[in-house]
Protein backbone atom coordinates (compact mmCIF):
# COMPACT_ATOMS: atom_id res chain seq x y z
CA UNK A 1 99.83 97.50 135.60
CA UNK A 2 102.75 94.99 136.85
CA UNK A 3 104.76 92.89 134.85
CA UNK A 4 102.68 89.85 135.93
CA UNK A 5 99.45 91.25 134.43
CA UNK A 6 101.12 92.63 130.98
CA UNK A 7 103.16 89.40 130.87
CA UNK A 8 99.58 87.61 130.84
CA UNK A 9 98.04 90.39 128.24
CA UNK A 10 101.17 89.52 125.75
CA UNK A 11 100.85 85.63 126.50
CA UNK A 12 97.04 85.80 125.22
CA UNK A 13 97.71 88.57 122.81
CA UNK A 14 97.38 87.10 118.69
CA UNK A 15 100.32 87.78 116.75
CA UNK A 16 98.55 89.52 113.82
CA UNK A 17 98.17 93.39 113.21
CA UNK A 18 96.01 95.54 114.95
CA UNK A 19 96.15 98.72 117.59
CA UNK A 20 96.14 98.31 121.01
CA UNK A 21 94.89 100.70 124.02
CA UNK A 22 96.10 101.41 127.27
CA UNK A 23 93.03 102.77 130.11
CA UNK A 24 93.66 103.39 133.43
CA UNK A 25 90.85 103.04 136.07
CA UNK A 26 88.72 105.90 135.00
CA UNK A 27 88.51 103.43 131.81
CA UNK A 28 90.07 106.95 130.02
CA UNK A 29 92.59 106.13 127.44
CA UNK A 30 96.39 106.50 128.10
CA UNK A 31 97.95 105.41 124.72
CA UNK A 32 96.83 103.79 121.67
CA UNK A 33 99.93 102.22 119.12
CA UNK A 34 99.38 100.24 116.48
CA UNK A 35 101.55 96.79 115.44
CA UNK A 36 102.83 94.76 112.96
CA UNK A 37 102.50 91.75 115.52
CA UNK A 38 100.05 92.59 118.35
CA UNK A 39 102.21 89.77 120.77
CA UNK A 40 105.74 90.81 119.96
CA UNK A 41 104.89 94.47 120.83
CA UNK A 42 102.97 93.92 124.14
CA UNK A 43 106.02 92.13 124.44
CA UNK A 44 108.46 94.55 124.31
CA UNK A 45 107.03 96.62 126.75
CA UNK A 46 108.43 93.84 129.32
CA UNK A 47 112.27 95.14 128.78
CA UNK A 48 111.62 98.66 128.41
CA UNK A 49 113.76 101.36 130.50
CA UNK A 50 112.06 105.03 128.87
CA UNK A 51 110.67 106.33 132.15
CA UNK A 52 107.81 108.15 130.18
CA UNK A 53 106.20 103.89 129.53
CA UNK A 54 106.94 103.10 132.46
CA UNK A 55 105.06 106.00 134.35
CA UNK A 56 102.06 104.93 131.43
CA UNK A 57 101.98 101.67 132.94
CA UNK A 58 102.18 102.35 136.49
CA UNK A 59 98.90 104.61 135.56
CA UNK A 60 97.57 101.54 133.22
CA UNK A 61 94.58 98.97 134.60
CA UNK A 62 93.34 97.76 131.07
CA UNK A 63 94.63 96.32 128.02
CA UNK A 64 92.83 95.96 125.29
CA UNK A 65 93.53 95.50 120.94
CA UNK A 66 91.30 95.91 117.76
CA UNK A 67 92.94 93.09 115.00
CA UNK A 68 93.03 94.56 111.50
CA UNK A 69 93.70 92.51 108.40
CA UNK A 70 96.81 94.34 107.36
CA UNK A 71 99.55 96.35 108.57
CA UNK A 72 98.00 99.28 106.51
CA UNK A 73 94.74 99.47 108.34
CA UNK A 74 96.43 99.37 111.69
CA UNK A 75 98.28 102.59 110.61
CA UNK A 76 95.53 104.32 109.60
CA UNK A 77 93.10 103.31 112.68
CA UNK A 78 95.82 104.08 114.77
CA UNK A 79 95.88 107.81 113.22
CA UNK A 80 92.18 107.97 113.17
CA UNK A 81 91.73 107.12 117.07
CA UNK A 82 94.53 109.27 117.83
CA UNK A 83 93.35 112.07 116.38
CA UNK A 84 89.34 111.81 117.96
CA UNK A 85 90.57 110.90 121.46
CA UNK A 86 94.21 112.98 121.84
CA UNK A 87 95.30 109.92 124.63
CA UNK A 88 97.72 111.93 127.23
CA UNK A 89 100.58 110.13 126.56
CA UNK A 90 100.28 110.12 122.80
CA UNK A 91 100.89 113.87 122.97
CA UNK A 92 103.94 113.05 125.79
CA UNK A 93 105.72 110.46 124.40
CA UNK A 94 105.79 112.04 120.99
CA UNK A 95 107.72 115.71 122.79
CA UNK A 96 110.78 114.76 120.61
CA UNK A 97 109.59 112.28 117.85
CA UNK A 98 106.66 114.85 116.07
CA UNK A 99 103.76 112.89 114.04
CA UNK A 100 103.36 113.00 109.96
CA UNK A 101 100.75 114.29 107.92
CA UNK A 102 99.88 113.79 104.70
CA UNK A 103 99.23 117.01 102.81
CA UNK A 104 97.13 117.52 99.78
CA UNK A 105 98.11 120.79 97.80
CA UNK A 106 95.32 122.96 96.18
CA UNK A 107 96.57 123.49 92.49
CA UNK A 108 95.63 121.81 89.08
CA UNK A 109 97.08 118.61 89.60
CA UNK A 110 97.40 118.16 93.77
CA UNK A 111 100.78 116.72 94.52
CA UNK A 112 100.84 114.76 98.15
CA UNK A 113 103.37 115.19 100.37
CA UNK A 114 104.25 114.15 104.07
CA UNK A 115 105.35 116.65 106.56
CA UNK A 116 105.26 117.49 110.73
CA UNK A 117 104.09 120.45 110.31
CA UNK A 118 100.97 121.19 107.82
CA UNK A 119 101.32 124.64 108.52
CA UNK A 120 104.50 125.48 107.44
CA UNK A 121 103.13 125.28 103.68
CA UNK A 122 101.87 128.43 103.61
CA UNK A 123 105.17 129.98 104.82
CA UNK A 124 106.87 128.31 101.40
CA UNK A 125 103.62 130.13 99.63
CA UNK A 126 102.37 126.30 98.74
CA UNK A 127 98.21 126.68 98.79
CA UNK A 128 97.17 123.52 100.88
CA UNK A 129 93.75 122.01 100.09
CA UNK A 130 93.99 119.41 102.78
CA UNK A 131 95.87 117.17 105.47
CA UNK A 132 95.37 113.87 106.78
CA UNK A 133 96.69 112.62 110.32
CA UNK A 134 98.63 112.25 112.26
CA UNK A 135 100.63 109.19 111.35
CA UNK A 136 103.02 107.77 114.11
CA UNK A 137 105.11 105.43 111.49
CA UNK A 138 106.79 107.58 108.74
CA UNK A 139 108.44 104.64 107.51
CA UNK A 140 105.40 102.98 107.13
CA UNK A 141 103.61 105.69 105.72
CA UNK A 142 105.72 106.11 103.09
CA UNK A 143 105.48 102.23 102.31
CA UNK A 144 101.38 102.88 102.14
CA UNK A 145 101.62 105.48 99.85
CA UNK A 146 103.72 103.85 97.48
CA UNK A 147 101.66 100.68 97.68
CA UNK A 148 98.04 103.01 97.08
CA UNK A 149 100.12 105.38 94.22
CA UNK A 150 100.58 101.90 92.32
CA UNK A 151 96.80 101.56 91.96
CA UNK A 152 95.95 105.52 92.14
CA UNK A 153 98.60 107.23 89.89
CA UNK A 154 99.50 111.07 91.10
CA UNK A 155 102.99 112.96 89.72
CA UNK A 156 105.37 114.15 92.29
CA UNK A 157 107.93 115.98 89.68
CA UNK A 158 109.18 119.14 90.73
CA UNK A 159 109.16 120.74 87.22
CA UNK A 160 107.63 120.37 84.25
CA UNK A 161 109.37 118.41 80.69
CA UNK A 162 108.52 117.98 77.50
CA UNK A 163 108.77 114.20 77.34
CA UNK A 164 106.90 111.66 79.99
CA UNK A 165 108.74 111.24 82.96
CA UNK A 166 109.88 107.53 84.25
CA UNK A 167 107.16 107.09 86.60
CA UNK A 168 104.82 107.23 83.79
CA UNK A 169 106.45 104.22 82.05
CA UNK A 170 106.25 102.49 85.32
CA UNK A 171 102.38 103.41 85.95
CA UNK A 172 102.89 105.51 88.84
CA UNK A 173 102.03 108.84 87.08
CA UNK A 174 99.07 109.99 84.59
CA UNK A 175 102.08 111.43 82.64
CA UNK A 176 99.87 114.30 81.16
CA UNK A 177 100.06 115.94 84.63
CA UNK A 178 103.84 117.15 84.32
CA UNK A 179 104.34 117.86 81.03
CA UNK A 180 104.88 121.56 79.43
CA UNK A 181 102.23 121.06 76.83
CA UNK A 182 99.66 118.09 77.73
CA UNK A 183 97.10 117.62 75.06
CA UNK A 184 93.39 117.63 76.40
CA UNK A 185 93.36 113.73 76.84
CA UNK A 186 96.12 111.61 76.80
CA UNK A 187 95.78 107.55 76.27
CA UNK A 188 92.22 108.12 77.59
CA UNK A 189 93.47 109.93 81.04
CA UNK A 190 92.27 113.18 82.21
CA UNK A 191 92.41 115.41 84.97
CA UNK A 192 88.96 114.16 85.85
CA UNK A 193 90.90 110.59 86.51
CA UNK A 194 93.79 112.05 88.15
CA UNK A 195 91.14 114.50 90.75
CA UNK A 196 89.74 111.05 91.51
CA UNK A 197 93.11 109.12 92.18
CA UNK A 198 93.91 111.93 94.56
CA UNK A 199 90.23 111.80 96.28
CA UNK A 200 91.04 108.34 96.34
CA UNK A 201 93.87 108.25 98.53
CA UNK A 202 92.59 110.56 100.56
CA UNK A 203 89.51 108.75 101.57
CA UNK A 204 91.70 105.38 102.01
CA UNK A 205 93.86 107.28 104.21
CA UNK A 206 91.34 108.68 106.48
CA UNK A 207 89.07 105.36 106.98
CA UNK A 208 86.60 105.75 103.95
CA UNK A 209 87.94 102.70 102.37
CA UNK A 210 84.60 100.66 102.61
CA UNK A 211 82.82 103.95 100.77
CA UNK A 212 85.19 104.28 98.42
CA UNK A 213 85.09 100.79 97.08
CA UNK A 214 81.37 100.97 96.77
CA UNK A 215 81.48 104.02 94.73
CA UNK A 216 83.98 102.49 92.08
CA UNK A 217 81.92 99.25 92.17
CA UNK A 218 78.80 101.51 91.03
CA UNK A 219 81.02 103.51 88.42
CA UNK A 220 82.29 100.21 86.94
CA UNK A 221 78.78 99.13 86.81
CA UNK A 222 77.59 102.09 85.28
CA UNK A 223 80.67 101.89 82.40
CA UNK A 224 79.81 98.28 81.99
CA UNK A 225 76.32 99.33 81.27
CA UNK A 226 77.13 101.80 78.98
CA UNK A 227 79.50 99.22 76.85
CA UNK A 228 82.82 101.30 78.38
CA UNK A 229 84.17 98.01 79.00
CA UNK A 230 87.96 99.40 78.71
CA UNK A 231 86.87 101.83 81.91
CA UNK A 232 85.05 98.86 83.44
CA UNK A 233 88.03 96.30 83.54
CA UNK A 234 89.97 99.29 85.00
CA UNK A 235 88.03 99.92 88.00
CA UNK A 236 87.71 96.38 88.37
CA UNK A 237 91.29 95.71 88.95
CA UNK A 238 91.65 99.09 91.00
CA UNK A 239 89.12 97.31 92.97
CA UNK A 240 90.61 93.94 93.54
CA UNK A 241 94.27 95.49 94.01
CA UNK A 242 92.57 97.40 96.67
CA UNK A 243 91.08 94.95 98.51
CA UNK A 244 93.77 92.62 98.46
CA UNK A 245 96.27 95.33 100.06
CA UNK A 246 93.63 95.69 103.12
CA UNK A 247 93.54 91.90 103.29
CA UNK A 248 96.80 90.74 103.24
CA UNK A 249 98.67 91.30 106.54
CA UNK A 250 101.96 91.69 104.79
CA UNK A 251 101.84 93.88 102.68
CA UNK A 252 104.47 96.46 103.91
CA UNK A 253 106.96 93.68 104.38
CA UNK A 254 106.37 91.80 100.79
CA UNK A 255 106.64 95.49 99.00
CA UNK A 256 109.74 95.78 100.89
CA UNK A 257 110.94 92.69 99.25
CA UNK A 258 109.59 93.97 96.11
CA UNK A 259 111.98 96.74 96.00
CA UNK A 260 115.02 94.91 97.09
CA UNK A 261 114.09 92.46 94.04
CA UNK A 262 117.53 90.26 93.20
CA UNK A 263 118.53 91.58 89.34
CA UNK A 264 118.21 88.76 86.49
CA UNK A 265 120.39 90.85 84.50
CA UNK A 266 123.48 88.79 85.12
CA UNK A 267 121.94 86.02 83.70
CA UNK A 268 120.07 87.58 81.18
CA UNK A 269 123.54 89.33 80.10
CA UNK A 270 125.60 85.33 80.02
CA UNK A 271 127.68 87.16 82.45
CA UNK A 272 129.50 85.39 85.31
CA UNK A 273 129.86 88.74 88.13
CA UNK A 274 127.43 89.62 89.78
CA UNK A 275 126.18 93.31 89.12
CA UNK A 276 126.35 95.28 91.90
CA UNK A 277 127.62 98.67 90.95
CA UNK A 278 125.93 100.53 88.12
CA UNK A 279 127.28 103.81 86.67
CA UNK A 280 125.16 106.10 84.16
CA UNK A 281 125.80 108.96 82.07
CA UNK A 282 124.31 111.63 80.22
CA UNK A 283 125.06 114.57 78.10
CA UNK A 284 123.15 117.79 78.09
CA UNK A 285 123.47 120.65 75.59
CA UNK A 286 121.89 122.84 73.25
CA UNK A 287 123.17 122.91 69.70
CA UNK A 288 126.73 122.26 71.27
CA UNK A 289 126.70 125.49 73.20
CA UNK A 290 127.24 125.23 77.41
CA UNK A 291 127.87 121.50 77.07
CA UNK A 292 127.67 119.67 80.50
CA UNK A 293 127.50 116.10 81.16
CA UNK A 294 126.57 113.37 84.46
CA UNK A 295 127.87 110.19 86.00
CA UNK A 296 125.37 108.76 88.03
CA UNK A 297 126.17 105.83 90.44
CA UNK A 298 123.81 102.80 91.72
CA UNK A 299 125.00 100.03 94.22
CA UNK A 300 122.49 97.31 94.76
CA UNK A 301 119.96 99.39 92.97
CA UNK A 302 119.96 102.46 95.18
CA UNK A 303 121.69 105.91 94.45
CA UNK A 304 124.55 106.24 95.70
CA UNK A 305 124.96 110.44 95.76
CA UNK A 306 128.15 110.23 97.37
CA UNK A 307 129.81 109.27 93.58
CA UNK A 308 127.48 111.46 91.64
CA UNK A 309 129.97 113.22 89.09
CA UNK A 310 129.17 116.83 87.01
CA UNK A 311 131.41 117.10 84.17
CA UNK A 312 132.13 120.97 82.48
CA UNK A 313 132.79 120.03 78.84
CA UNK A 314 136.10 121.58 77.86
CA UNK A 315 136.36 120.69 74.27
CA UNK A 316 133.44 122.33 72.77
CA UNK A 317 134.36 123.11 69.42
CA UNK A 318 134.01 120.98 66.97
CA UNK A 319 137.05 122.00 64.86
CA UNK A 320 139.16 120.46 67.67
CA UNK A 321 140.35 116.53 67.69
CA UNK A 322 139.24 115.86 70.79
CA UNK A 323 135.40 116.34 69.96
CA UNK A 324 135.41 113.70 67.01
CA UNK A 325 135.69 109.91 67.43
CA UNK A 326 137.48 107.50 65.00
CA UNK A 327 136.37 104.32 65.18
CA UNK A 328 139.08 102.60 62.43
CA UNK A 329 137.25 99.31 62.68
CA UNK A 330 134.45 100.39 61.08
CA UNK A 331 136.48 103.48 59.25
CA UNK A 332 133.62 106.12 60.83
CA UNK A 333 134.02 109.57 62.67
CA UNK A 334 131.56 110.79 65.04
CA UNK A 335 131.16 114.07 66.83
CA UNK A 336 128.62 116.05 69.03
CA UNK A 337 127.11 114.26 71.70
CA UNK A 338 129.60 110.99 70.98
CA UNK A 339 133.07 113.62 71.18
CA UNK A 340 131.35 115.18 74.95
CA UNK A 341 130.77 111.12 75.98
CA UNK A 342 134.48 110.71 74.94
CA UNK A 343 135.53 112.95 76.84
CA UNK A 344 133.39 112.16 80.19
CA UNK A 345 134.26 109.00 79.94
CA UNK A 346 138.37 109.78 79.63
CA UNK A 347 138.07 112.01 82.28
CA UNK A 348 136.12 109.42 84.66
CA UNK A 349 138.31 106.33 84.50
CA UNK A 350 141.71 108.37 85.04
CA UNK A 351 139.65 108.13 88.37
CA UNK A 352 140.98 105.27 89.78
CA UNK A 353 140.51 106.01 93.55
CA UNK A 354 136.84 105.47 92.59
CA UNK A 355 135.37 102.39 92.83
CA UNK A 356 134.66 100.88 89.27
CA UNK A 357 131.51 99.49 87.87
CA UNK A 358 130.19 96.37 87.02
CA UNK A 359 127.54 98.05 84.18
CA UNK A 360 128.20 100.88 82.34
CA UNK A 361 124.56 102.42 80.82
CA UNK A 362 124.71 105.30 78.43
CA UNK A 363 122.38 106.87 76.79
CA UNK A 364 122.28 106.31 72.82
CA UNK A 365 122.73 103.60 69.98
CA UNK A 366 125.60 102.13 68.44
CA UNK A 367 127.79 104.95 67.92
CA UNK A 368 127.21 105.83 71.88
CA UNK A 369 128.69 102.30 72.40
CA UNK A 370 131.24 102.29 69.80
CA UNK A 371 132.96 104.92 72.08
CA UNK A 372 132.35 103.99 75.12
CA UNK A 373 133.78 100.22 74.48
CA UNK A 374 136.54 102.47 73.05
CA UNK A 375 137.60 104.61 75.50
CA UNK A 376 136.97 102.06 77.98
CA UNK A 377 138.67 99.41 76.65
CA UNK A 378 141.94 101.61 76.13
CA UNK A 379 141.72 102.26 79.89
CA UNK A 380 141.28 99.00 80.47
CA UNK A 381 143.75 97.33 78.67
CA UNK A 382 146.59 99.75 79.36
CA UNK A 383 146.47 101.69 82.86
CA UNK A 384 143.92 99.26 84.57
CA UNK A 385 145.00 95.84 83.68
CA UNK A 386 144.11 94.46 87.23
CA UNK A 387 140.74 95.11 87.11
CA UNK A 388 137.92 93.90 84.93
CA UNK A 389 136.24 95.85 81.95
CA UNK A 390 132.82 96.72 82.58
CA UNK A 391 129.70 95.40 80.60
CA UNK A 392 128.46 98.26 78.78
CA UNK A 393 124.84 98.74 77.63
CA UNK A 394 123.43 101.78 75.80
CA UNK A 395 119.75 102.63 75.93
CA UNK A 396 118.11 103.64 72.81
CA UNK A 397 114.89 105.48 72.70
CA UNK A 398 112.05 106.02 70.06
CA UNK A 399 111.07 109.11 68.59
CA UNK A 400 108.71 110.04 71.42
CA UNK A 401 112.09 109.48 73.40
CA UNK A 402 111.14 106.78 75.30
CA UNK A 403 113.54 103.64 76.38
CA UNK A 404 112.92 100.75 73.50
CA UNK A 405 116.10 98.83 73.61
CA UNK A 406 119.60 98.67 74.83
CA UNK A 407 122.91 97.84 72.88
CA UNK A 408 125.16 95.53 74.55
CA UNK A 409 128.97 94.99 73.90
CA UNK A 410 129.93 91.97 72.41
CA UNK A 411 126.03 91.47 71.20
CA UNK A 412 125.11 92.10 67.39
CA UNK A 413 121.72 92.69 67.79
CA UNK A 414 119.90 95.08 69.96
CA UNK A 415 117.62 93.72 73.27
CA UNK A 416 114.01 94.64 73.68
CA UNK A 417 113.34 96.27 77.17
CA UNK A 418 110.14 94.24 76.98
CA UNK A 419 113.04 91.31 77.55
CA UNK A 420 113.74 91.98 80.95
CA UNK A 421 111.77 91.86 84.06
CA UNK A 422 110.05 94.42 85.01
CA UNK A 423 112.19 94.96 88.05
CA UNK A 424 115.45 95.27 85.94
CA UNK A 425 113.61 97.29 82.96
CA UNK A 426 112.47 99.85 85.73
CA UNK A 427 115.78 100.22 87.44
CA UNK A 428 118.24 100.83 84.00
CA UNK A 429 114.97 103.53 83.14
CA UNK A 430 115.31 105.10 86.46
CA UNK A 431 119.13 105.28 86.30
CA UNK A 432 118.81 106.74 82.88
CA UNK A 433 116.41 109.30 83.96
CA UNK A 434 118.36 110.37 86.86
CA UNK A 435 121.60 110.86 85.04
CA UNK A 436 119.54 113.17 82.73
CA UNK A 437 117.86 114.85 85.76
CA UNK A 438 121.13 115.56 87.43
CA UNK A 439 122.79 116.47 83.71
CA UNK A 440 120.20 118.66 82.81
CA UNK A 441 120.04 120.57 86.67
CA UNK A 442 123.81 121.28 86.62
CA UNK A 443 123.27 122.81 82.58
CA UNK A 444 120.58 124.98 83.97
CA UNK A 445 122.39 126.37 86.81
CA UNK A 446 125.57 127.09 84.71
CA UNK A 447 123.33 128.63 82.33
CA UNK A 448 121.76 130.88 84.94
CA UNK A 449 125.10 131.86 85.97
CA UNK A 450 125.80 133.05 82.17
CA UNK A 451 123.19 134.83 81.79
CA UNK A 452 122.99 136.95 85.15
């Protein structure tokens, strides 16, 4: 195929997703890709200079595309005529770029994972139930599954906790299915539910998305005739979330956005700066004993592991000054957990070849803030008087130890967490729950290392 016939294919080509095939004369398929923008990528293949495409199109005498109505259905035709035809050059031009699968694990509660290499599982002595692929786009792939695990919930924790993990706030896990001791039913979910979600995703991702709609329309007919009408408006929003992923064409793109969602914190907050930097910290301990605590660092609401701090705590007993707090404006001492946060806190902003924050989040009440306005302020006033304090926010949690409300400096009353959007309330949970994941991992390993 010259560049006078593929210049007229990408000229008549619609610039809307879909997969496209290369045949040569036999009419036997060379290469099937899939595209955001059907033009723009025929397009490409005008400038290219990889030897491997252009030996594919010297071989090429046909052109032709299927249009899908979203960027997610071109991914997962692509993998489905990939996989029943095997075109040559698929298998060639992927030598050094191997495809993804998406693997299904056989144990109580399946996790899903994407790999290269299915097989490998059973070398890490992980029991796989099944595999779907292969997937050209990893990027994309990931994308899909985060779009389909906000309508089909599945838990992707490593361990197990006594207390419902932060995806489970943000309705991306069952929560029952990583805790140490689920009850038998938890706000109405079961594993039933969560065997389906995981069925689900499975049938989405290999093409069974017109079957799998018609089942949950007869299920939420059959709970609406039973007077489940809970179940029933359930499956009828699972339904119309589902559809409306296959029919809008940008759905990878807008989810992108999404993500990358501008913070209304600043003006939420009255506060001029912009937040940008966000540092969180956590103490981890039992009864005082082996005391460890975390900084955690987020810039423009991604981690940022390279300022990630573990802190040893030194003054561990209780009889010494540096593990109680006077706060003389309110004539109070604290100790435990408020002494440790002293001390983190000291020991971080003697730092000052790290870059400071804009937000400070801790996790506590009052007397969590107390000392952290404190110890910062001291800092602040004294050996950093170029820079600017820090807002500081702690997050306090109910009994069940879930995030309720924050304290804010400067602010008498506490805020709801049902005040902010849910982009912001999701972010200062997920910060939170990482400094306690990263606290809590460094405690376990110096425990280990006690008790060898």
């Amino acid at each position: 195929m010259n560049q006078a016939v593929l210049k007229k294919h990408a000229s008549t080509f619609p610039k809307i997703p879909g997969v496209y095939i290369f045949k040569n004369s036999n009419n036997k398929l060379l290469y099937i890709g899939k595209a955001a923008s059907l033009k723009s990528r025929i397009s490409s293949y005008l400038k290219t200079n990889d030897f491997r495409i252009k030996k594919m199109l010297e071989l090429a005498r046909s052109l032709g595309f299927i249009s899908t109505p979203s960027e997610i259905e071109a991914l997962i035709l692509e993998s489905q005529l990939i996989k029943k035809f095997q075109p040559a050059f698929n298998i060639t031009l992927r030598d050094d770029k191997q495809y993804f699968y998406v693997v299904f694990t056989k144990e109580k509660f399946p996790k899903i994972f994407i790999s290269h290499q299915p097989h490998i599982f059973k070398y890490l002595n992980i029991e796989v139930s099944d595999s779907v692929g292969p997937f050209t786009d990893g990027g994309a792939l990931k994308t899909a599954l985060r779009v389909l695990r906000s309508i089909f919930p599945y838990c992707t924790c490593k361990q197990t906790h006594h207390n419902f993990c932060l995806n489970y706030h943000i309705d991306k896990c069952l929560g029952f299915c990583c805790l140490k001791k689920p009850s038998p039913e938890t706000q109405g979910r079961t594993l039933d539910s969560y065997l389906k979600n995981i069925e689900a995703i499975k049938d989405i991702l290999s093409g069974k998305k017109s079957s799998l709609i018609k089942k949950l329309e007869k299920e939420m007919r059959k709970s609406a005739q039973n007077g489940n009408l809970e179940k029933a408006i359930e499956l009828r929003k699972k339904i119309s979330n589902l559809k409306r992923i296959f029919e809008n064409a940008k759905i990878i793109k807008s989810f992108k956005i999404l993500e990358a969602h501008h913070s209304d914190l600043e003006s939420l907050l009255k506060i001029q700066k912009p937040i940008t930097r966000i540092e969180g910290y956590d103490v981890s301990n039992i009864q005082g004993a082996h005391a460890v605590g975390s900084m955690v660092t987020f810039v423009h609401g991604q981690p940022d592991k390279n300022f990630y701090r573990k802190f040893k705590i030194k003054k561990t007993n209780k009889k010494e000054e540096g593990d109680l707090f006077h706060d003389r404006s309110k004539n109070t001492t604290y100790g435990g957990d408020t002494g440790m946060l002293k001390e983190i806190l000291e020991r971080r902003f003697k730092h000052e070849e790290w870059p400071f924050p804009d937000l400070v989040l801790i996790d506590g009440g009052k007397a969590q803030l107390n000392v952290a306005r404190s110890v910062i302020s001291n800092y602040y006033t004294t050996l950093l008087k170029k820079q600017r304090a820090p807002l500081l926010i702690a997050l306090a949690k109910n009994k069940k130890h879930v995030g309720e409300k924050i304290f804010i400096s400067g602010r008498k009353n506490p805020l709801p967490l049902t005040k902010l959007s849910s982009s912001d309330r999701n972010l200062l949970l997920h910060i939170d729950s990482e400094a306690h994941r990263f606290a809590i991992g460094y405690y376990r390993r110096l425990h280990r290392k006690l008790f060898k």
